[in-house]
N, C-alpha and C. Protein backbone atom coordinates (compact mmCIF):
# COMPACT_ATOMS: atom_id res chain seq x y z
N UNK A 1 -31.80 -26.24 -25.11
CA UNK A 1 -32.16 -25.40 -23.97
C UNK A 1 -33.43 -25.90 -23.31
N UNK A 2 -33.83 -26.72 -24.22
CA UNK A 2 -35.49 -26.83 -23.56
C UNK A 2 -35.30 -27.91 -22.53
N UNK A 3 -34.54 -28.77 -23.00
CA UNK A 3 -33.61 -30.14 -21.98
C UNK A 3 -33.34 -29.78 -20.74
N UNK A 4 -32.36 -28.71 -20.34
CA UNK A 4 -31.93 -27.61 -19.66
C UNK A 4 -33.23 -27.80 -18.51
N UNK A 5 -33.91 -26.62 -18.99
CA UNK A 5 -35.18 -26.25 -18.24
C UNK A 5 -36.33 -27.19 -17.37
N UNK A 6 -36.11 -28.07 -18.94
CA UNK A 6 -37.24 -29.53 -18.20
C UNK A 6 -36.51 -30.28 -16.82
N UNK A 7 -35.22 -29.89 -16.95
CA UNK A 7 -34.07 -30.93 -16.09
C UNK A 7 -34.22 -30.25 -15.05
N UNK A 8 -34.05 -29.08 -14.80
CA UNK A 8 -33.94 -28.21 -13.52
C UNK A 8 -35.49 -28.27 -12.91
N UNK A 9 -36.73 -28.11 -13.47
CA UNK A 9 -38.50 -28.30 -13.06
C UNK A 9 -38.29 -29.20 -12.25
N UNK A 10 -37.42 -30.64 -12.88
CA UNK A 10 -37.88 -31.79 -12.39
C UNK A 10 -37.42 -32.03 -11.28
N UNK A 11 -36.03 -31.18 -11.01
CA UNK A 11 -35.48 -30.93 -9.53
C UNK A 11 -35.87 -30.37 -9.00
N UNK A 12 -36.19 -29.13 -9.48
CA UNK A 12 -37.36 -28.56 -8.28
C UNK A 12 -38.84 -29.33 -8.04
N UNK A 13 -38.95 -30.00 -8.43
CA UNK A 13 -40.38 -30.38 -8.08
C UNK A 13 -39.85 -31.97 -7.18
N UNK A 14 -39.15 -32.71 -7.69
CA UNK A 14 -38.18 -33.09 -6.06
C UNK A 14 -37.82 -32.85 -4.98
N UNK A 15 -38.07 -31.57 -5.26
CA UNK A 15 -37.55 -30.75 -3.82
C UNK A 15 -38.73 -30.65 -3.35
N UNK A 16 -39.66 -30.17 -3.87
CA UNK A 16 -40.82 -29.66 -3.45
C UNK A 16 -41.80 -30.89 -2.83
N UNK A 17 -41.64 -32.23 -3.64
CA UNK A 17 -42.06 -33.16 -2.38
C UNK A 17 -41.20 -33.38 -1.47
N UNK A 18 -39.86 -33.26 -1.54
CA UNK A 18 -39.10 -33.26 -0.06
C UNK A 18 -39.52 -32.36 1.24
N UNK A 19 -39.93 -31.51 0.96
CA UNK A 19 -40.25 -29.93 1.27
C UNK A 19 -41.74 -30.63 2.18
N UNK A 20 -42.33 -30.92 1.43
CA UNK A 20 -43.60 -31.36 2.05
C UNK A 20 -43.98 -32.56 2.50
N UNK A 21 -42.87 -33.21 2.44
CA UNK A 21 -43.04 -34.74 3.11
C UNK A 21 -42.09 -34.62 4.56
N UNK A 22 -41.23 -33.86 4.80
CA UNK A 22 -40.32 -33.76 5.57
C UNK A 22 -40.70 -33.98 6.97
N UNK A 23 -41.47 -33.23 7.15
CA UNK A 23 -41.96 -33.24 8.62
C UNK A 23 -42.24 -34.42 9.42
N UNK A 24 -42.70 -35.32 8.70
CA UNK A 24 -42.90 -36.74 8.86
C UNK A 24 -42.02 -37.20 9.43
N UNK A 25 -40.80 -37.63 8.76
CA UNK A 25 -39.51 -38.16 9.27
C UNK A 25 -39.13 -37.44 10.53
N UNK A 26 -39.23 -36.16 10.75
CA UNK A 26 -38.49 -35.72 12.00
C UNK A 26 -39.18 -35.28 12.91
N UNK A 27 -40.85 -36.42 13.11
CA UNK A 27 -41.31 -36.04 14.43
C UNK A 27 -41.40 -36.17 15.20
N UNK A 28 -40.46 -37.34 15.79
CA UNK A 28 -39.89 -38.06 17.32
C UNK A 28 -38.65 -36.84 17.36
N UNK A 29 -37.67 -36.50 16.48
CA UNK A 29 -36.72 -35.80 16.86
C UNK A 29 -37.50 -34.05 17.66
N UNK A 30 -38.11 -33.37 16.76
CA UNK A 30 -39.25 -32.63 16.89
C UNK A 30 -39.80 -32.31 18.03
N UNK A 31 -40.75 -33.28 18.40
CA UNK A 31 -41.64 -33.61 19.12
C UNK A 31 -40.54 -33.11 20.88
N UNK A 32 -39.59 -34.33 20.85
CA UNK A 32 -39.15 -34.27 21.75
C UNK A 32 -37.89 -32.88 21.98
N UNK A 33 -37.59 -32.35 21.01
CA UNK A 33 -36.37 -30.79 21.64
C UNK A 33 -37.84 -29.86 21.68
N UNK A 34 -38.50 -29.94 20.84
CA UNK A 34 -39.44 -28.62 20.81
C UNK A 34 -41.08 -29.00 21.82
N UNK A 35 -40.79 -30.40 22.58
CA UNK A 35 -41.91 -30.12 23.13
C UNK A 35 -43.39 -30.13 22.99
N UNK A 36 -43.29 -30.27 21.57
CA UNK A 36 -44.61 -30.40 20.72
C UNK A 36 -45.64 -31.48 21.21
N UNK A 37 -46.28 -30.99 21.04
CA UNK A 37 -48.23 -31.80 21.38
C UNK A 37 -48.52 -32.65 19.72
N UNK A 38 -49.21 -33.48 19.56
CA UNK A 38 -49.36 -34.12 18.18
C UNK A 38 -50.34 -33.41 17.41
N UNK A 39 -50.99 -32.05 17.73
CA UNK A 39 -52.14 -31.34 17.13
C UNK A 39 -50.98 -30.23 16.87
N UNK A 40 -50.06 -29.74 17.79
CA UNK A 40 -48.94 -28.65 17.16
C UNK A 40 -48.55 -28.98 16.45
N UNK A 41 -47.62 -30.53 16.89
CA UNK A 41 -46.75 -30.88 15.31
C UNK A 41 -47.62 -31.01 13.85
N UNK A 42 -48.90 -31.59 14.05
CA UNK A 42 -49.92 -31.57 12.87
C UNK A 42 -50.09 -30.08 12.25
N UNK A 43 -50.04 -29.15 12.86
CA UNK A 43 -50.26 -27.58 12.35
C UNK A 43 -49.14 -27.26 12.06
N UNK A 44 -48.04 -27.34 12.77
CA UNK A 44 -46.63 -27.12 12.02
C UNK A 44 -46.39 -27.54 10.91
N UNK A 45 -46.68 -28.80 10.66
CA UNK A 45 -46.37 -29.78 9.39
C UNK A 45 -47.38 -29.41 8.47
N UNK A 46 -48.40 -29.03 8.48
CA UNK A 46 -49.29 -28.56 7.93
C UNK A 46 -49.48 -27.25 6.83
N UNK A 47 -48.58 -26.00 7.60
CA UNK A 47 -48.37 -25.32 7.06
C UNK A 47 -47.73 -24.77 5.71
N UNK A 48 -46.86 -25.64 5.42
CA UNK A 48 -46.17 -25.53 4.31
C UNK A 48 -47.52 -25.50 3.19
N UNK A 49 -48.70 -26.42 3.38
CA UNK A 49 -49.53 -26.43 2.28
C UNK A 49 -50.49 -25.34 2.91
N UNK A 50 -50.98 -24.71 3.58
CA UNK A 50 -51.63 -23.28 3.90
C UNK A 50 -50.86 -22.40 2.88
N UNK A 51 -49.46 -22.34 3.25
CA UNK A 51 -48.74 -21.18 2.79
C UNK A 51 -48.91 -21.71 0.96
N UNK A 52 -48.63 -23.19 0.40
CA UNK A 52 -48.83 -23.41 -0.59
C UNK A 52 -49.90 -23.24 -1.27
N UNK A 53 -51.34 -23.14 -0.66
CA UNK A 53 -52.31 -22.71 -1.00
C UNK A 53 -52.72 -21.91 -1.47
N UNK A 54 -52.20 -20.79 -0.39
CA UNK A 54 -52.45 -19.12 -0.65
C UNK A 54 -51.34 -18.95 -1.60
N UNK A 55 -50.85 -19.04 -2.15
CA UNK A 55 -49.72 -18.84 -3.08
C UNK A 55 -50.08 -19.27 -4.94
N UNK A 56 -50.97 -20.21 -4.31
CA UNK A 56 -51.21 -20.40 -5.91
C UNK A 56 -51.53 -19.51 -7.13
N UNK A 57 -52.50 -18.57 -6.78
CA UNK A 57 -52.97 -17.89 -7.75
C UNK A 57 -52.09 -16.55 -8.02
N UNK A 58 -50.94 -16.07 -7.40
CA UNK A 58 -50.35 -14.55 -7.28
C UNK A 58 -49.00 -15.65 -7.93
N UNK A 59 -48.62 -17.03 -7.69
CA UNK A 59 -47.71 -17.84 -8.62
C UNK A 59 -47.52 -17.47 -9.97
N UNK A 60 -49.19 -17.90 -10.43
CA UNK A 60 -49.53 -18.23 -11.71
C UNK A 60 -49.83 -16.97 -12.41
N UNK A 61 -49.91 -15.88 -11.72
CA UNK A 61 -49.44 -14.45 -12.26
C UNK A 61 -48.26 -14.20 -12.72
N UNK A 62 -47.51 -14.50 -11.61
CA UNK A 62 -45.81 -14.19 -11.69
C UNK A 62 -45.38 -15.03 -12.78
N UNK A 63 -45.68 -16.32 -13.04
CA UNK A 63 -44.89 -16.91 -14.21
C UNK A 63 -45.90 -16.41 -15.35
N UNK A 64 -47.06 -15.88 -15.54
CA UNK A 64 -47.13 -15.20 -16.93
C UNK A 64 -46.53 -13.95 -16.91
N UNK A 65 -46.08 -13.37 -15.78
CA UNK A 65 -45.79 -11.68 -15.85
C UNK A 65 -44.06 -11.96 -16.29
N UNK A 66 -43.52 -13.05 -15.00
CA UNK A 66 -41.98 -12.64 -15.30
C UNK A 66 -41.55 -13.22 -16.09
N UNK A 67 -42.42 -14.66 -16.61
CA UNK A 67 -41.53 -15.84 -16.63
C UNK A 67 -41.54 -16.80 -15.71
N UNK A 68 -41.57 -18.18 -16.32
CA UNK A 68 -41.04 -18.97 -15.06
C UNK A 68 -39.65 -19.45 -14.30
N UNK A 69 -38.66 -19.03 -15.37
CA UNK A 69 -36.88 -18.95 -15.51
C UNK A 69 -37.11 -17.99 -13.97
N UNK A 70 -37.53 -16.69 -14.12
CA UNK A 70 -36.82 -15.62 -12.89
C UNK A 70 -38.35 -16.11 -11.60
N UNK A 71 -39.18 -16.48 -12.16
CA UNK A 71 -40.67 -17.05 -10.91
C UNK A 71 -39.83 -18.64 -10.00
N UNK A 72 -39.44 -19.47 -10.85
CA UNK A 72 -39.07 -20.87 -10.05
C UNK A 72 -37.56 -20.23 -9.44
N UNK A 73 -36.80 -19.53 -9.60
CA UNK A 73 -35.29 -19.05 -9.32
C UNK A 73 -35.59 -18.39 -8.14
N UNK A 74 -36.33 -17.41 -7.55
CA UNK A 74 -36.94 -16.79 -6.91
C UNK A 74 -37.00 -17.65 -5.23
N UNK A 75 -38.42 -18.79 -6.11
CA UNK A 75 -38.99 -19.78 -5.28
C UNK A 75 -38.27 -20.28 -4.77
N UNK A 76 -36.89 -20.89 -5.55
CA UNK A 76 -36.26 -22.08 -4.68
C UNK A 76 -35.47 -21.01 -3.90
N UNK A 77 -35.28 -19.75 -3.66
CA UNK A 77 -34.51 -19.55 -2.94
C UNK A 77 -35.37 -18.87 -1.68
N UNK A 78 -36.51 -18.60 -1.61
CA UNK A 78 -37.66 -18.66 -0.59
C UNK A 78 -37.35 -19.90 0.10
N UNK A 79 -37.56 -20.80 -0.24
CA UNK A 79 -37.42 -21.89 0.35
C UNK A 79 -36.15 -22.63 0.65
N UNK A 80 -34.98 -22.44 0.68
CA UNK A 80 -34.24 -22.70 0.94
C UNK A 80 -33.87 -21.79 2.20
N UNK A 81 -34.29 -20.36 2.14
CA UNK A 81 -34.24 -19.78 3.26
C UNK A 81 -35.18 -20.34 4.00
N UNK A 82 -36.29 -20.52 3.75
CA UNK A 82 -37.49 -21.40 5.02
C UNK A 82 -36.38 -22.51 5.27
N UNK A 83 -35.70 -23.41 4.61
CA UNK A 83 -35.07 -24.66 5.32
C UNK A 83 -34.33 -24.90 6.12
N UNK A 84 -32.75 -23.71 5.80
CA UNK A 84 -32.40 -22.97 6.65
C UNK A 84 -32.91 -22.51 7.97
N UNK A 85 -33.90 -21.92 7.84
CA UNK A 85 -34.62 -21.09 9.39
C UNK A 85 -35.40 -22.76 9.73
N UNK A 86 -36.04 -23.29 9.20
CA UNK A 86 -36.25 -24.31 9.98
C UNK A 86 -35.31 -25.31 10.87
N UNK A 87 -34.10 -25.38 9.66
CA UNK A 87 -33.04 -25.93 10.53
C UNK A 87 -32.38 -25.44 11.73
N UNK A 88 -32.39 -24.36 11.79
CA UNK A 88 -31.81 -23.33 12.66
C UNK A 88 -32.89 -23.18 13.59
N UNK A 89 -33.80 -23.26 14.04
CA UNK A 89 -35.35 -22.60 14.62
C UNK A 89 -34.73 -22.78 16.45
N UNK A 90 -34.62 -22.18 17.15
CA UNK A 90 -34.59 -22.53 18.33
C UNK A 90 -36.13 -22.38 19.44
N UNK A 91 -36.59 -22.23 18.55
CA UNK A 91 -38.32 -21.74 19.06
C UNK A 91 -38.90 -22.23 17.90
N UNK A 92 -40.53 -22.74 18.88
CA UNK A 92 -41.59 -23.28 17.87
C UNK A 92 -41.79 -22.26 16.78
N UNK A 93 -41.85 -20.50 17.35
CA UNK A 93 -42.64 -19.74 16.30
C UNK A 93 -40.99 -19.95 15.03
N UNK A 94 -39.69 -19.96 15.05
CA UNK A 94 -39.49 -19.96 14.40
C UNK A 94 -39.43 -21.44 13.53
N UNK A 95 -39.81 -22.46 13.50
CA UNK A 95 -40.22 -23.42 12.95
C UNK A 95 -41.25 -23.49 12.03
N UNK A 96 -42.29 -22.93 12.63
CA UNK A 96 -43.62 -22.30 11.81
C UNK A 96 -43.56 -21.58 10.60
N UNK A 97 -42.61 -20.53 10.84
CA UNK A 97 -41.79 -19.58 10.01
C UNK A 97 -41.28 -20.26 8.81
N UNK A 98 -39.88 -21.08 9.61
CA UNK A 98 -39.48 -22.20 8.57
C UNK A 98 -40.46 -22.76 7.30
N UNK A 99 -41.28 -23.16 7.92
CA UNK A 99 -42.19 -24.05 7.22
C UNK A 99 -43.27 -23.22 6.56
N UNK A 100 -43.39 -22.06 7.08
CA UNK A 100 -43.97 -21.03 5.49
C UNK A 100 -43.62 -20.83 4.36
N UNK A 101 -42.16 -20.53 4.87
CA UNK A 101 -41.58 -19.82 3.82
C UNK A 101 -40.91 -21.35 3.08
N UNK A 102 -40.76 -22.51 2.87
CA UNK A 102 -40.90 -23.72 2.40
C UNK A 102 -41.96 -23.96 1.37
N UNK A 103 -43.50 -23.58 2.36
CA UNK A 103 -44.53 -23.80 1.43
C UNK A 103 -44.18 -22.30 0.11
N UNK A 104 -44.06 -21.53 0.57
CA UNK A 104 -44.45 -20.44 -0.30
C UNK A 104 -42.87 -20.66 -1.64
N UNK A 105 -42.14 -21.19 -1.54
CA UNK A 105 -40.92 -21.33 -1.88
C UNK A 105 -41.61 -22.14 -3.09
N UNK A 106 -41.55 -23.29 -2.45
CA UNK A 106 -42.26 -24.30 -3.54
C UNK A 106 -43.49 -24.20 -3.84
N UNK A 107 -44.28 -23.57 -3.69
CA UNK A 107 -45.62 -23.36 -4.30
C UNK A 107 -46.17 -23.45 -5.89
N UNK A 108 -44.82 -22.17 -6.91
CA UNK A 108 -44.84 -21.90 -8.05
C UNK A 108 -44.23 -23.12 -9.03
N UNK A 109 -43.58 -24.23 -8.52
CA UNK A 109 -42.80 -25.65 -9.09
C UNK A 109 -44.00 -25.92 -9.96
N UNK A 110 -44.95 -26.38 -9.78
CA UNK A 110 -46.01 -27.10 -10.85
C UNK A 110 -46.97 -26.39 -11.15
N UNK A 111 -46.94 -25.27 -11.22
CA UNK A 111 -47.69 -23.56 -11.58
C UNK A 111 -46.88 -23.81 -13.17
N UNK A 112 -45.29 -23.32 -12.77
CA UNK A 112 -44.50 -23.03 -13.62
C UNK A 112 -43.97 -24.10 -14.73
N UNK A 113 -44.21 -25.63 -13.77
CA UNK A 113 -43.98 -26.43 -15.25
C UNK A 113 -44.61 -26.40 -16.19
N UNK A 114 -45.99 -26.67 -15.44
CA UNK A 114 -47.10 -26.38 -16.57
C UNK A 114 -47.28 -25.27 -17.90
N UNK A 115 -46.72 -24.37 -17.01
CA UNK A 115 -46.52 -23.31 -17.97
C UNK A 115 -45.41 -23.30 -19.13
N UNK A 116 -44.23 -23.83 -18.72
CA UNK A 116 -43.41 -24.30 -19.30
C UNK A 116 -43.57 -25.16 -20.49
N UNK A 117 -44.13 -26.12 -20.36
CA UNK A 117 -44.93 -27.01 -21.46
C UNK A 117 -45.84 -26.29 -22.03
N UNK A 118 -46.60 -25.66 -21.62
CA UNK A 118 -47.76 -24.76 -22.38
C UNK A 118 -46.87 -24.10 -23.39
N UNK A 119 -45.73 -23.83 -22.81
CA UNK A 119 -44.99 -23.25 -24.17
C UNK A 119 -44.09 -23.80 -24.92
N UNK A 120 -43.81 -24.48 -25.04
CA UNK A 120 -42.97 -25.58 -25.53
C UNK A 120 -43.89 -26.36 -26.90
């Protein structure tokens, strides 16, 4: 079981640099439907680690309170809804959106491995 667990972290924490590298790749596509200025797209792209920021410490609660099994299960599905709404965004504010709920999604990934090993 412990195999299990370590296997699934390591995908989520794949994801979670996908999550935060993304923006990069799609800022000629970006730039040009949404209009963006290179200081917007920089704050757009940006956000995911604001939202990852503020998230750290109410994370590292949740995986001693719930667990990290029901804390990372949670996360990836925060963020899969941010990816979704980002994909979907027909407006800057919902892009922004997107890309919160991304950061806040993946935030708890290396909160919770750690913790994971701490117990192991």
């Amino acid at each position: 079981m412990r195999w299990v667990g370590w296997i699934l972290l390591s995908l989520s924490f794949q994801v979670a640099y996908l999550v935060r590298l993304s923006a990069g790749v799609l800022r000629d596509v970006l730039t040009a439907e949404f209009a963006l200025s290179a200081s917007s797209f920089g704050l757009m792209s940006s956000m995911v680690f604001y939202s990852y920021m503020a998230m750290q410490i109410p994370v590292g609660i949740l995986a001693d309170t719930k667990g990290v099994r029901s804390t990372v299960g949670w996360e990836m599905m925060v963020a899969a809804l941010g990816a979704v709404l980002f994909a979907a965004a027909s407006s800057v504010p919902m892009l922004f959106l997107g890309r919160v709920l991304m950061g806040i999604g993946v935030a708890g990934v290396f909160v919770c491995t750690m913790r994971f090993l701490a117990n192991q």
